[in-house]
Protein backbone atom coordinates (compact mmCIF):
# COMPACT_ATOMS: atom_id res chain seq x y z
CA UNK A 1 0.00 0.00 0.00
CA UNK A 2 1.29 3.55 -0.72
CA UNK A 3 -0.26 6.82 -0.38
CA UNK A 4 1.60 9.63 -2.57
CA UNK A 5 0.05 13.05 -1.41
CA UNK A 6 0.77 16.54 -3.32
CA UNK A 7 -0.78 19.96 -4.53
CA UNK A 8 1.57 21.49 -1.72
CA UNK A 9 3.02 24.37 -2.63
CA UNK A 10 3.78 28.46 -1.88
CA UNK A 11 0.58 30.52 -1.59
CA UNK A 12 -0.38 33.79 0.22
CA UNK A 13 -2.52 34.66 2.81
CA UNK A 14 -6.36 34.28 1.85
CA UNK A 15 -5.32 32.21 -0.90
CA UNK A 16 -6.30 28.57 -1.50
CA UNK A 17 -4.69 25.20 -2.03
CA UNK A 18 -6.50 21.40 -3.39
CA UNK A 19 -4.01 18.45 -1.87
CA UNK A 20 -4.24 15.52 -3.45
CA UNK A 21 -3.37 11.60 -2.16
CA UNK A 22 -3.67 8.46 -4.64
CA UNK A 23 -3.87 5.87 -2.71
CA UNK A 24 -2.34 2.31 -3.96
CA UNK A 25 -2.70 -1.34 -3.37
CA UNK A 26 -5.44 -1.09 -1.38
CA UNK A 27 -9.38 0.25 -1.81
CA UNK A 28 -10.44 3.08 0.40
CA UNK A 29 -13.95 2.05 0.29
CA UNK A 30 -13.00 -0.23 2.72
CA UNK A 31 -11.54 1.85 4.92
CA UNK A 32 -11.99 2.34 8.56
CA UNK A 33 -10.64 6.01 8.59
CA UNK A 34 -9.17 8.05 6.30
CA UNK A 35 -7.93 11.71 6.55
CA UNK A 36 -6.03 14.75 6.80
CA UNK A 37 -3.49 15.72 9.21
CA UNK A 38 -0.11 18.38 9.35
CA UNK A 39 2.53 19.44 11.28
CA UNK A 40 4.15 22.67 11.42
CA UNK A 41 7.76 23.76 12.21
CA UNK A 42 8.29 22.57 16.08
CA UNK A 43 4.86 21.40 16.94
CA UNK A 44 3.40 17.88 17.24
CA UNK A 45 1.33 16.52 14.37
CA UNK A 46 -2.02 17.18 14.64
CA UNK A 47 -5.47 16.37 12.59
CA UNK A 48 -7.03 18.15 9.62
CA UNK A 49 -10.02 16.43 8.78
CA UNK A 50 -11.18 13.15 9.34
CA UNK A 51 -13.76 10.57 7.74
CA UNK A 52 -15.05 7.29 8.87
CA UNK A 53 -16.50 4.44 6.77
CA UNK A 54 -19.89 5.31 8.75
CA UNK A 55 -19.99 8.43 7.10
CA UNK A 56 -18.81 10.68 10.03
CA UNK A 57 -16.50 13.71 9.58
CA UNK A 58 -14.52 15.40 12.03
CA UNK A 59 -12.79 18.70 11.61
CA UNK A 60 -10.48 20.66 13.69
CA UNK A 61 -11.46 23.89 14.81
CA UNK A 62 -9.20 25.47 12.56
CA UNK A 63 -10.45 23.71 9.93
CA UNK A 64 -14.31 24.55 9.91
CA UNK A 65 -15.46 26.83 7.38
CA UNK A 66 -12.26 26.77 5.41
CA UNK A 67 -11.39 23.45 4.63
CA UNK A 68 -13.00 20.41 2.76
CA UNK A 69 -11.87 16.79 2.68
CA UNK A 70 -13.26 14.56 0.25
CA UNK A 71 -12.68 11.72 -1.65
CA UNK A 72 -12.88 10.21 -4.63
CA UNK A 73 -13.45 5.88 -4.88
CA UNK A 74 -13.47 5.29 -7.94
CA UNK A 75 -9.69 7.04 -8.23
CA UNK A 76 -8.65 5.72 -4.95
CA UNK A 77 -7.82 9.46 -4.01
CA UNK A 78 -8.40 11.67 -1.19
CA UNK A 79 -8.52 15.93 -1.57
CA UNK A 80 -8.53 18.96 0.77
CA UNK A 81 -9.72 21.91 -0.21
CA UNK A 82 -8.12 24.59 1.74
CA UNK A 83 -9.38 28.26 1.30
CA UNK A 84 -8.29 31.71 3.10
CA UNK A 85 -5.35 30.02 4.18
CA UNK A 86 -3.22 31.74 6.82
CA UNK A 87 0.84 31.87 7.76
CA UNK A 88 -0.17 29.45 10.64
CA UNK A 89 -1.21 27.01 8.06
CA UNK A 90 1.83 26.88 6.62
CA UNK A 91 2.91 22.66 7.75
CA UNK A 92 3.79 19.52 6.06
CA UNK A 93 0.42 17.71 4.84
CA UNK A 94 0.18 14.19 5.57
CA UNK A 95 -3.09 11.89 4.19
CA UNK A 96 -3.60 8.55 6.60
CA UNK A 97 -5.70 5.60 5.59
CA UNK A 98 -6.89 2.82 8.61
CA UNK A 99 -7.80 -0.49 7.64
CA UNK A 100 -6.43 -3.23 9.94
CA UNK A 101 -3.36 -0.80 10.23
CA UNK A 102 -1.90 2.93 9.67
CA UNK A 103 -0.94 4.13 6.29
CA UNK A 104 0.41 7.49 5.98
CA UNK A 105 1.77 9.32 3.27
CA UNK A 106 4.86 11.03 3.16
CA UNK A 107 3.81 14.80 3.06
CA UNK A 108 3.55 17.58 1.03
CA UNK A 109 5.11 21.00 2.63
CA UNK A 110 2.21 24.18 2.00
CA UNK A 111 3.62 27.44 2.68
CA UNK A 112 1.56 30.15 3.37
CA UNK A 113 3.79 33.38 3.03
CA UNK A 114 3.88 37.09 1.72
């Protein structure tokens, strides 16, 4: 299984970003979570978005109202839409798939910067 995120990139503040993560090897239909997390420069990894194979979403409180995770089955892919992004958004992005264990992706860096 490999999950190969990108869309990172240098953007500036209020503008937006789509990640990407193509997931291999394994369906994420049948996933038990899937989602969206980051870490920034000296601080611990923390989550994005989140989405369950019941359907539920979770989003941090950062997230709400400016960032959408979807996904796509039939690619295998997941996306986050991130709009009016801010310098504290700038992190590495990582995608995570759950079956019977962890998957993550390696990252993709998003700098948010004048």
């Amino acid at each position: 299984v490999q999950l190969q995120a990108s869309g990172g990139g240098l953007v500036h503040p209020g503008g937006s970003l789509k990640l990407s993560c193509v997931v291999s090897g394994k369906s994420i239909y049948s996933r038990i979570l899937m989602g969206w997390y980051r870490q920034a420069p000296g601080k611990e990894r923390e989550m994005v978005a989140t989405a369950a194979r019941d359907g539920t979403r979770n989003y941090a409180d950062f997230a709400k109202g400016r960032f959408t995770a979807s996904s796509d089955t039939a690619k295998n892919t997941l996306y986050l839409q991130m709009n009016n992004l801010a310098p504290d958004d700038t992190a590495v992005y990582y995608c995570r798939v759950r079956w019977a264990r962890d998957y993550w992706g390696l990252g993709t860096l998003v700098t948010v910067s004048s």
